[in-house]
Protein backbone atom coordinates (compact mmCIF):
# COMPACT_ATOMS: atom_id res chain seq x y z
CA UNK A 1 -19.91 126.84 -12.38
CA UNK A 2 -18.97 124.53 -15.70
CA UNK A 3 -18.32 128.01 -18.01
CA UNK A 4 -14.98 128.38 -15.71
CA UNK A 5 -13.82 125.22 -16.86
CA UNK A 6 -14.77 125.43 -20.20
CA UNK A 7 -15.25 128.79 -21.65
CA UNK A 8 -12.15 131.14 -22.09
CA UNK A 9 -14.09 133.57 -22.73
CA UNK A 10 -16.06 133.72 -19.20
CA UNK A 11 -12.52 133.38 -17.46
CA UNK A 12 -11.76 136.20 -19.34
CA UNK A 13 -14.78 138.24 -18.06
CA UNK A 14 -14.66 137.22 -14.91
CA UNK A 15 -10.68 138.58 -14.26
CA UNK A 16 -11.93 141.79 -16.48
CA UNK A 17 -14.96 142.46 -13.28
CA UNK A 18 -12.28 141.24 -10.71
CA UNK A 19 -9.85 143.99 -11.96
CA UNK A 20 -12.87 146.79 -11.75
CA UNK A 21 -14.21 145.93 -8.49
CA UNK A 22 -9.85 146.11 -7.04
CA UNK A 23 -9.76 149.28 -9.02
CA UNK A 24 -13.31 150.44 -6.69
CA UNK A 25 -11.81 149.22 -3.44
CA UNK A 26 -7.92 150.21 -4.23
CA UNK A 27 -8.73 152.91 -1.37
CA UNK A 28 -10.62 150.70 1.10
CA UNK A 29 -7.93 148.22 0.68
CA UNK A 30 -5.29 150.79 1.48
CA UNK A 31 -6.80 151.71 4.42
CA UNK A 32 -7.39 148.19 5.28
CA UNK A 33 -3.75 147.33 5.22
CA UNK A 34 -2.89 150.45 7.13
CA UNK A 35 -5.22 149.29 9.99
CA UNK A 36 -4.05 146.00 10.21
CA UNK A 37 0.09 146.41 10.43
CA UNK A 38 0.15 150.38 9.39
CA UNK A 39 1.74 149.46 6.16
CA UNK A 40 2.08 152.58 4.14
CA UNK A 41 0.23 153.38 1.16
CA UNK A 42 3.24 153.47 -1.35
CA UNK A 43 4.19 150.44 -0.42
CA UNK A 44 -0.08 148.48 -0.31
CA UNK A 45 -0.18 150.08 -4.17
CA UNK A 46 2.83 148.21 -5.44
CA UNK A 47 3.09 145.86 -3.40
CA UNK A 48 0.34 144.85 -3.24
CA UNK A 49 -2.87 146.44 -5.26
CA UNK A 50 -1.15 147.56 -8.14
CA UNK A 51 1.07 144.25 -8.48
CA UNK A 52 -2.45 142.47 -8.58
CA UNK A 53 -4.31 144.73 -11.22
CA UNK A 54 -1.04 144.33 -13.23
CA UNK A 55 -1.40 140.33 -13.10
CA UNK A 56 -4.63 140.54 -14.10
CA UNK A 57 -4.00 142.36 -17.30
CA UNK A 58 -0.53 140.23 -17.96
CA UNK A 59 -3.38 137.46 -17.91
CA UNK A 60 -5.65 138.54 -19.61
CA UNK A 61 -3.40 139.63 -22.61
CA UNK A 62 -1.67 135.95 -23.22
CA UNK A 63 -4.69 133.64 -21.38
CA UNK A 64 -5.87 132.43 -25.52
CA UNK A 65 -2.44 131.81 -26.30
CA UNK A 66 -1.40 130.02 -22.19
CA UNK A 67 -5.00 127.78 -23.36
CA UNK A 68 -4.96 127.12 -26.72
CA UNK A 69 -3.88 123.29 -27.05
CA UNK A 70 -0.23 122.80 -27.76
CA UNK A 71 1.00 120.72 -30.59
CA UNK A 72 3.90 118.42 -30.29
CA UNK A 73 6.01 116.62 -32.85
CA UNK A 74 4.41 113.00 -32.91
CA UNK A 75 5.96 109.20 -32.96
CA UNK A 76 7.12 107.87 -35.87
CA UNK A 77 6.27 104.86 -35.03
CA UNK A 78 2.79 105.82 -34.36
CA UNK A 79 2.87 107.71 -37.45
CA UNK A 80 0.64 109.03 -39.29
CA UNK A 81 -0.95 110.87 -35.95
CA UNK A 82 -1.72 114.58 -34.17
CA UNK A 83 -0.13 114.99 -30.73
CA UNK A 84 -1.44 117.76 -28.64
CA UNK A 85 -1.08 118.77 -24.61
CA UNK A 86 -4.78 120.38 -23.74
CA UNK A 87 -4.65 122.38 -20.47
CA UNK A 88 -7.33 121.03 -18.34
CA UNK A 89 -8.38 122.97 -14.58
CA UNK A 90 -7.99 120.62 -11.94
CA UNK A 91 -11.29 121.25 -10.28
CA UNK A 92 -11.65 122.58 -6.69
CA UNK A 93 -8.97 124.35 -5.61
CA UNK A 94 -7.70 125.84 -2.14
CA UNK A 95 -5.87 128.74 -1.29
CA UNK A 96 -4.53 129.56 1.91
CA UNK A 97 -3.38 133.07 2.31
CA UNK A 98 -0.33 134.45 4.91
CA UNK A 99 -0.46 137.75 6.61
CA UNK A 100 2.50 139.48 5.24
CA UNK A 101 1.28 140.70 1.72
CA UNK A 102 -2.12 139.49 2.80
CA UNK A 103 -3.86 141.36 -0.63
CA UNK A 104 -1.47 140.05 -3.15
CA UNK A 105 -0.53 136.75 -2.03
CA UNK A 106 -4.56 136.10 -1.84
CA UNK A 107 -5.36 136.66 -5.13
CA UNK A 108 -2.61 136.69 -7.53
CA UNK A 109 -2.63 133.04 -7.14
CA UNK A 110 -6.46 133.21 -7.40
CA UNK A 111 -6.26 135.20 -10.94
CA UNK A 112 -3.84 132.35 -11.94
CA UNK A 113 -6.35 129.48 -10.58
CA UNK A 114 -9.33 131.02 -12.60
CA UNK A 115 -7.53 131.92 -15.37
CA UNK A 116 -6.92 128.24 -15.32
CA UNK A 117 -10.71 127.62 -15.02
CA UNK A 118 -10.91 126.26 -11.49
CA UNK A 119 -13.20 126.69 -8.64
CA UNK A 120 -11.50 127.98 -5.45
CA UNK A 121 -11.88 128.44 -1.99
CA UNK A 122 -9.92 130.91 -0.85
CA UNK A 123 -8.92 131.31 2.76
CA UNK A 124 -6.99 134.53 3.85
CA UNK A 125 -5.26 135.16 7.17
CA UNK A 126 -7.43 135.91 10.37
CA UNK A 127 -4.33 138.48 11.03
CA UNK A 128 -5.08 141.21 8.86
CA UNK A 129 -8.91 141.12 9.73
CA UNK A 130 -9.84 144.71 7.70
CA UNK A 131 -7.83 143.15 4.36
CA UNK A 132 -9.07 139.67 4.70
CA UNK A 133 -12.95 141.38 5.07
CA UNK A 134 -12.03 143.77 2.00
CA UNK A 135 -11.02 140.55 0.00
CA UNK A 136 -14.83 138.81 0.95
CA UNK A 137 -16.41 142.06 -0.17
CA UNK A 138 -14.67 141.72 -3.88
CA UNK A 139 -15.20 138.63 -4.31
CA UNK A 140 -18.54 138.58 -3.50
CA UNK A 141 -19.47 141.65 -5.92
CA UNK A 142 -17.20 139.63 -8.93
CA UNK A 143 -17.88 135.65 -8.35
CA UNK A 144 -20.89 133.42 -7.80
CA UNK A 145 -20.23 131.62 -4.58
CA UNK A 146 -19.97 128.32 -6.22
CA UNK A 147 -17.00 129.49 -7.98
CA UNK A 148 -15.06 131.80 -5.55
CA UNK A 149 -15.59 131.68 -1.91
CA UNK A 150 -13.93 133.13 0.89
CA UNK A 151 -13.64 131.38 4.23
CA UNK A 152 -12.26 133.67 7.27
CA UNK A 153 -11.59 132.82 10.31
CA UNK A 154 -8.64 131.50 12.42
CA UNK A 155 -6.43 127.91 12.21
CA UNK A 156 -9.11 125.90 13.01
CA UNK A 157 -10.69 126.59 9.66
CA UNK A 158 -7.73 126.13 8.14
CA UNK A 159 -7.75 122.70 9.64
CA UNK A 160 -11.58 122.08 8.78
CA UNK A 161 -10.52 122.91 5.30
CA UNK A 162 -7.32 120.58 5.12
CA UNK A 163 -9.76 118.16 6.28
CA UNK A 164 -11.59 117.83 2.89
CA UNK A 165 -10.61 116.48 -0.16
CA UNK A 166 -9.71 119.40 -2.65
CA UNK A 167 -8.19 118.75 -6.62
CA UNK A 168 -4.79 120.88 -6.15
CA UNK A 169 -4.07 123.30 -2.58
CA UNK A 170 -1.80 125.98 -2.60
CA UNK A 171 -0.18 127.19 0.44
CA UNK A 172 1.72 130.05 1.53
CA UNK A 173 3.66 130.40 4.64
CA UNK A 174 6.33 129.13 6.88
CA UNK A 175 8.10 125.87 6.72
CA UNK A 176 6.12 124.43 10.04
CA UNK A 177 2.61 125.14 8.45
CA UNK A 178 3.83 123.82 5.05
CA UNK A 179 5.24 120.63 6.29
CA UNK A 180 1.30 119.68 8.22
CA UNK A 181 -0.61 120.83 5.00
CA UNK A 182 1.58 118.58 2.86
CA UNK A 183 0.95 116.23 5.36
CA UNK A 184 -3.16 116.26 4.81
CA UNK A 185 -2.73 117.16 1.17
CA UNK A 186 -1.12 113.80 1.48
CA UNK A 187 -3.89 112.02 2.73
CA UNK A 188 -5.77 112.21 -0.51
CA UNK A 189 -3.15 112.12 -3.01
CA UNK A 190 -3.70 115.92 -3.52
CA UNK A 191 -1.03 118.13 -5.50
CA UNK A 192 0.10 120.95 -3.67
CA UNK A 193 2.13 123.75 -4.28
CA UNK A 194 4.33 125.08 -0.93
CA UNK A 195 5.82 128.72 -1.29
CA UNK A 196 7.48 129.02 2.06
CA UNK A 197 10.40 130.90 3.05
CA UNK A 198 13.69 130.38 4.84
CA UNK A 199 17.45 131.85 5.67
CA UNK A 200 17.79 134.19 2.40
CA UNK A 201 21.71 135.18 2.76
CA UNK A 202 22.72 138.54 1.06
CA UNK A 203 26.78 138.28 0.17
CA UNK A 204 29.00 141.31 -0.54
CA UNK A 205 32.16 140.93 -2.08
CA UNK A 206 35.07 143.47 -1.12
CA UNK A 207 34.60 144.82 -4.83
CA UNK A 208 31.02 145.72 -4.44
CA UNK A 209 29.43 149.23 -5.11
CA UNK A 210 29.10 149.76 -1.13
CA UNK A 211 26.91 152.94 -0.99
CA UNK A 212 24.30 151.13 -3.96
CA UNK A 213 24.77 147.98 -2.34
CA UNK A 214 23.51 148.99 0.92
CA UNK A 215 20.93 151.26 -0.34
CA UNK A 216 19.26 147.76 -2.55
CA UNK A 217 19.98 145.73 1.26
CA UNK A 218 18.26 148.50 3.33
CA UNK A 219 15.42 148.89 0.55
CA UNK A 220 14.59 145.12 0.15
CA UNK A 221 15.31 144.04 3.85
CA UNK A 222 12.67 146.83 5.48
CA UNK A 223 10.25 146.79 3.25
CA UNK A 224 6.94 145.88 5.40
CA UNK A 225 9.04 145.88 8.28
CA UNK A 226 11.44 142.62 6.98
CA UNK A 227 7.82 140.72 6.80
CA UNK A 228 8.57 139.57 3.58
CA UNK A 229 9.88 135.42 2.61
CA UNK A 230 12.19 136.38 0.13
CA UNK A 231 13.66 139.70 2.51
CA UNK A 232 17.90 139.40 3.07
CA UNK A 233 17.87 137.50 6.08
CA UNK A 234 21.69 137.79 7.17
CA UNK A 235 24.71 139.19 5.11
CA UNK A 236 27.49 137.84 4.74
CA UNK A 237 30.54 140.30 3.96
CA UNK A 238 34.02 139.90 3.08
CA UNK A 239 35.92 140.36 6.30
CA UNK A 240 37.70 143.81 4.40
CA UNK A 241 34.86 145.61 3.86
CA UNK A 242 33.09 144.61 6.65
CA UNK A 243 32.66 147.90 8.66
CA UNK A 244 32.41 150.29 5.76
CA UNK A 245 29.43 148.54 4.71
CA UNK A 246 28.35 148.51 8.54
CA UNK A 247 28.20 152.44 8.19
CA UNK A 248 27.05 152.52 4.61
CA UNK A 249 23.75 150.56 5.46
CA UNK A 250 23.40 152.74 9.12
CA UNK A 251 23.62 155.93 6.39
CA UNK A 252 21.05 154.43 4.25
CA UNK A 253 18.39 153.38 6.96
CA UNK A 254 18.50 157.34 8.07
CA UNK A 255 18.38 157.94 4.72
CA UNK A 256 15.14 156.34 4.36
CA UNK A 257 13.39 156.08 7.69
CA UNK A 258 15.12 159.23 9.38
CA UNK A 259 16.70 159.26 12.86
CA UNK A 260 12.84 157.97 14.02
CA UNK A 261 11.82 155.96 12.10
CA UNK A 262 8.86 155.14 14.66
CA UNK A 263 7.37 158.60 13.40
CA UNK A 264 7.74 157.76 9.62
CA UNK A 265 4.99 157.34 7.49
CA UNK A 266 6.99 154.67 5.21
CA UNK A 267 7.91 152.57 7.79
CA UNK A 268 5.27 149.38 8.94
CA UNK A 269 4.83 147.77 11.92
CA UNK A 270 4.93 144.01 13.16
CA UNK A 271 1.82 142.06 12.40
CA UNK A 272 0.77 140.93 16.19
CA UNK A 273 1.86 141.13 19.71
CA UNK A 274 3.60 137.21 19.04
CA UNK A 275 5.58 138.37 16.33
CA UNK A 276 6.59 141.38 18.15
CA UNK A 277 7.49 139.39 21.37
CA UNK A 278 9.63 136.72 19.08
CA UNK A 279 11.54 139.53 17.19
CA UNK A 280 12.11 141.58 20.40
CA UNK A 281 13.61 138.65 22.14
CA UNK A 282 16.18 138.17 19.32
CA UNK A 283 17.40 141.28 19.78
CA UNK A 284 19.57 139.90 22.71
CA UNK A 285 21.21 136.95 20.60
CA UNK A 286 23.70 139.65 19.22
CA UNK A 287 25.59 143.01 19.30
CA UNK A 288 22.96 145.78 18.38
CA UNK A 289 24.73 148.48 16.54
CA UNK A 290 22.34 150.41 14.79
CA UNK A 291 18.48 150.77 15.90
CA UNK A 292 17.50 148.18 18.73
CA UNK A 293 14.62 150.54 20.34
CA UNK A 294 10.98 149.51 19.95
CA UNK A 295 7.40 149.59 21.32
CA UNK A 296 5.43 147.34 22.39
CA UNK A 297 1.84 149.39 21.86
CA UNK A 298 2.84 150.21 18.17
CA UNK A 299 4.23 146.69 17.83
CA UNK A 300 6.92 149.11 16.51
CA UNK A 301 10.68 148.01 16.36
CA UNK A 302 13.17 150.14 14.41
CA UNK A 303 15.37 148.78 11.32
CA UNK A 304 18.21 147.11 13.48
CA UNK A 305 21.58 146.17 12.45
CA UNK A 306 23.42 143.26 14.97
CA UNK A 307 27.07 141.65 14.72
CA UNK A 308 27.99 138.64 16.11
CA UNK A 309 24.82 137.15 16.07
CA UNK A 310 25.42 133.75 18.58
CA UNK A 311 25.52 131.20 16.31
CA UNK A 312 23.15 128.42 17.92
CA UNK A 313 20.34 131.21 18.89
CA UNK A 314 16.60 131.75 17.17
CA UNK A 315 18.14 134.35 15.61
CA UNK A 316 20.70 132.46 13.39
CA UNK A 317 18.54 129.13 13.11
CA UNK A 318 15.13 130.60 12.18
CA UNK A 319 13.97 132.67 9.89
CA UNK A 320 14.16 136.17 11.01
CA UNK A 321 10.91 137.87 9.20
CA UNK A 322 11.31 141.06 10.96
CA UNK A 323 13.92 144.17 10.77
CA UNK A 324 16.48 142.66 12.18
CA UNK A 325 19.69 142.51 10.23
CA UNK A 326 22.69 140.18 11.33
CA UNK A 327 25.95 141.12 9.45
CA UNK A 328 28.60 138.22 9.39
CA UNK A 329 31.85 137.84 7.74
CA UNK A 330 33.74 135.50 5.46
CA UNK A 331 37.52 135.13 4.10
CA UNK A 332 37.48 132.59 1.83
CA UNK A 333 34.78 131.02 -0.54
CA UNK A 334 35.30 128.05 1.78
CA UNK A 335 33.83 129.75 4.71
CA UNK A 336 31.15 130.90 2.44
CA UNK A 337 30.14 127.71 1.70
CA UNK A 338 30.30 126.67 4.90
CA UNK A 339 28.30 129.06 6.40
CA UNK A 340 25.55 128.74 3.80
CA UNK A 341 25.37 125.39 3.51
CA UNK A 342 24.51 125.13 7.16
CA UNK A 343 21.26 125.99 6.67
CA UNK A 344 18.17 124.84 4.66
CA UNK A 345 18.30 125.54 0.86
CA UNK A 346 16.80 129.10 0.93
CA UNK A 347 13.97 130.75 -0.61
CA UNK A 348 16.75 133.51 -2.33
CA UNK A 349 19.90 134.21 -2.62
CA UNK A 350 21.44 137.90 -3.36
CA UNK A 351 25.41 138.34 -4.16
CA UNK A 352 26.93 142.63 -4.88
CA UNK A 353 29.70 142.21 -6.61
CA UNK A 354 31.43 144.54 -9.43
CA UNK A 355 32.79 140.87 -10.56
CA UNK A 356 30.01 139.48 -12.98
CA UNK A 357 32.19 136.03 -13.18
CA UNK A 358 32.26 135.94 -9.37
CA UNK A 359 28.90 136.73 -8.47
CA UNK A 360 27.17 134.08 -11.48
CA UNK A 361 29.99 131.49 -9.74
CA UNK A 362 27.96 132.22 -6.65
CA UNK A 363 24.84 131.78 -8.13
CA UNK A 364 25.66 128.67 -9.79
CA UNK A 365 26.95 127.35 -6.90
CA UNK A 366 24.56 126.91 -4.00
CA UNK A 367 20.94 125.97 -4.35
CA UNK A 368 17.61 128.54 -4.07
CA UNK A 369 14.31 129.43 -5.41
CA UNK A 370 15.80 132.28 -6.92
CA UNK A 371 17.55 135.74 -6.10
CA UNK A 372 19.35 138.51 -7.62
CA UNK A 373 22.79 139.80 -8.48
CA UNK A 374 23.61 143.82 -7.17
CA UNK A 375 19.99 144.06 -6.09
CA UNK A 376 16.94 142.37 -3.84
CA UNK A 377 13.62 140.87 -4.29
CA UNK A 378 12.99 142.37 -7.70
CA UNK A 379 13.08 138.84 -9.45
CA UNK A 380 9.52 138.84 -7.33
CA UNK A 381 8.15 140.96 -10.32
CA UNK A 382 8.96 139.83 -13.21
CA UNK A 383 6.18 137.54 -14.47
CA UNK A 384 7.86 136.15 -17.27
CA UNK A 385 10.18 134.69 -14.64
CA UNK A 386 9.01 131.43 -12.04
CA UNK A 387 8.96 131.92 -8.35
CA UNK A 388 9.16 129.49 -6.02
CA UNK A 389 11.40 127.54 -3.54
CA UNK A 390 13.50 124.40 -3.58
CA UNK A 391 13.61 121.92 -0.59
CA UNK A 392 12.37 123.45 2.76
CA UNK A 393 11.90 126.61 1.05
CA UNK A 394 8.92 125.10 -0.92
CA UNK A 395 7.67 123.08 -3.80
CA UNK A 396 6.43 124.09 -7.17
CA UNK A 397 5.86 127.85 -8.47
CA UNK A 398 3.72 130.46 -10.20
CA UNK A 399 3.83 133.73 -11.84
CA UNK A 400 2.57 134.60 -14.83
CA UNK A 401 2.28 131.77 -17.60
CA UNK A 402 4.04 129.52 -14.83
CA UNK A 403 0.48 130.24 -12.33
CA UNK A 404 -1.48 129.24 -15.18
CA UNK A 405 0.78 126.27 -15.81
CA UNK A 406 0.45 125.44 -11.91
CA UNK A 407 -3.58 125.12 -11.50
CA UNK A 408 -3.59 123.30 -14.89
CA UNK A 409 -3.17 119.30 -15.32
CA UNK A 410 -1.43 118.82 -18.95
CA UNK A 411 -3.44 115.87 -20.96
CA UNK A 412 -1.71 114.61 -23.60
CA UNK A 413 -3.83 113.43 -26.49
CA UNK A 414 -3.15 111.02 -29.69
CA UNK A 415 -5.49 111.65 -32.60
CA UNK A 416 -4.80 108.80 -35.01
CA UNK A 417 -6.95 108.63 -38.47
CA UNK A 418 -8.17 105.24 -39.96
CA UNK A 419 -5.59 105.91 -43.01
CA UNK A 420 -2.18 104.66 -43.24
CA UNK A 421 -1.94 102.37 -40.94
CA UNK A 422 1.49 100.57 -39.92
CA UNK A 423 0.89 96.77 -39.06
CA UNK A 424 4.46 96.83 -37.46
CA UNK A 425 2.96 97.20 -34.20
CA UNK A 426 0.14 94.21 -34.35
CA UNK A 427 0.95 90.48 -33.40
CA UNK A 428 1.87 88.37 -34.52
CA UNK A 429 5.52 89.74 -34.56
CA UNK A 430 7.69 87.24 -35.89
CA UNK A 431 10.22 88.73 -38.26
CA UNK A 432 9.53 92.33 -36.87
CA UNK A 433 12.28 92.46 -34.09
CA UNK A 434 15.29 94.14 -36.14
CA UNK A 435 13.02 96.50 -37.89
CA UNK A 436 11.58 98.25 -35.18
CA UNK A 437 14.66 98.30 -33.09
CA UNK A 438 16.14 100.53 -35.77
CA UNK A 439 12.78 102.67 -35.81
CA UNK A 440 12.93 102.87 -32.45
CA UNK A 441 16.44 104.21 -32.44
CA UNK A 442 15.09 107.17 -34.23
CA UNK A 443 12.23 107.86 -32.14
């Protein structure tokens, strides 16, 4: 239990037999995933396995460098001394798990947590039931249970769990669940990082690319069936080009999912009969102009495309998380504002645009986790980069050197030696005043 916190090298081990045993189960886990929401194979190995092993070995490469203590210019007036930040695991550590990428978004903060030298408890979703039981097998064959352990089951362990006092809990999901486990973390003074979701808004400029532009919309929108947090969850498109990019995305969904897409193999389906119920009744809080047809056996509903979304319905106030694509307009960059300032700071933001000026106006303009210029979601994947939310969206991030950063508390440390000392600082302090507020203005 202690080497975690205080041998790199075990850490280092550990990850090394975590990466093997996903490696083993890469096929279990793909069928896994395929009986739980039929999510197709290509998308559970990069989305999901794949994305993981390649964490892993990011980790693995730069953990000695992420661990080794940091020295830091010191005081002058505490001079002569050694200032260094040590990276030090918080302790116990929970995890809670959503359904959508239920593999990756399990462990890749759990490779980040150990890497940090923590003990976790990890707690996947009780909606994929064949990934969450692939993710107990694993972590069985790799960890000792006093250092990784799995706890399945429904909300009420969740709540049994919240219960407890933990050193750090990370959490992801949606806004509602976020706000009542900030709520206990807050019971016990416990850190916690939120990655949550909201309204992503995808704007197209009358310049933009229309035929790559909807291709990237299309691409990052269905993916998983729109169950993904950081998925375009409306666009907003300049009132000229509003109905050429209407038929540009129609052309790309047949491009990818066919004229059925309820009989392609790339296409997923909707996590649970709830989900399915919610995202089917949405579907008459607009205009359907493309797709609209589902299933309710499958849980199947096709990649949909609706204008004039009503603007007070579920389907404009909530996040969508499901195939369902409104398409608004704008005028003005007024109007843009306006109508993205109405919601909730968002999770990310996308803006096409052949205008690099205009689009990084955009960006610097409203507030997000983080997005993308002439593309979607790929920001996800670059670990060099943070990811996380701002306001509702979420709090804190991860990622790479950032994960590692996340499960670690930064202790600052003073080394002084018994030479050189500067009485300046001792009482009594007549005559001292004058001196050390010029020091001081140099500190």
């Amino acid at each position: 239990m202690m080497k975690l916190a205080t041998d790199i090298r075990y850490r280092k081990e550990k990850l090394k037999a975590l990466r093997a045993a996903i490696i083993a189960h890469e096929e279990a886990l793909i069928e896994a995933l395929y009986c739980d929401f039929r999510k197709p194979a290509f998308e559970t190995v990069v989305t999901e396995t794949q994305y993981v092993i390649a964490d892993i070995s990011y980790t693995l490469t730069h953990l000695n460098h992420w661990a080794k203590p940091q020295w830091v210019w010191p005081s002058l007036l505490t001079f002569p001394n050694t200032d260094r930040i040590y990276r030090q695991p918080y302790g116990e550590v929970l995890i809670i798990a959503p359904w959508n990428y239920p593999f990756q978004l399990a462990l890749s903060p759990l490779v980040a947590a150990i890497a940090a030298g923590n003990r976790v408890v990890l707690k996947p979703s009780e909606l994929t039931p064949h990934t969450s039981a692939c993710i107990q097998t694993i972590i069985s064959e790799v960890f000792y249970p006093d250092e990784v352990r799995v706890e399945l089951g429904d909300a009420t362990v969740a709540q049994r769990l919240l219960a407890q006092r933990w050193d750090y809990i990370f959490f992801t999901g949606s806004v509602a669940v976020g706000k009542i486990v900030a709520a206990a973390a807050a019971q016990h003074l416990t850190p916690v990082t939120l990655e949550l979701g909201g309204k992503s808004p995808c704007i197209v400029a009358a310049d933009a690319d229309l035929k790559g532009t909807a291709r990237r919309i299309v691409w990052g929108k269905f993916i998983n069936a729109g169950q993904t947090c950081i998925a375009p969850d409306y666009i907003l498109a300049d009132a000229r080009i509003i109905e050429q990019l209407q038929e540009a995305l129609q052309q790309a969904i047949l491009e990818a999912y066919g004229k059925n897409p309820q009989g392609s193999p790339d296409y997923a389906r909707i996590i649970s009969d709830k989900h399915w119920q919610r995202l089917v009744a949405m579907l008459s809080e607009g205009s359907v102009v493309f797709g609209g047809t589902y299933e309710a056996e499958e849980r199947y509903i096709a990649p949909t495309l609706i204008r004039n979304p009503i603007a007070s319905s579920t389907l404009m106030q909530e996040e969508i998380f499901g195939p369902l694509l409104p398409i608004l307009s704008y005028t003005n960059e007024g109007e843009l504002q306006q109508k993205i300032g109405q919601f909730e700071k968002p999770l990310a933001l996308y803006v096409f645009s052949n205008s690099t000026a205009w689009a990084q106006k955009q960006i610097e303009t409203f507030r997000f986790g983080g997005g993308c210029i002439n593309d979607t979601v790929l920001h996800f994947n670059n670990k060099r980069m943070p990811f996380g939310g701002v306001g509702h969206s979420g709090m804190g991030s991860y990622h790479g050197h950032w994960g590692f950063e996340t499960f670690s508390h930064r202790k600052a440390v003073t080394q002084k030696p018994f030479w050189g000392e500067v009485p300046m600082r001792f009482a009594p302090y007549r005559g001292k005043l004058k001196i050390v507020k010029k020091i001081m203005r140099y500190l």
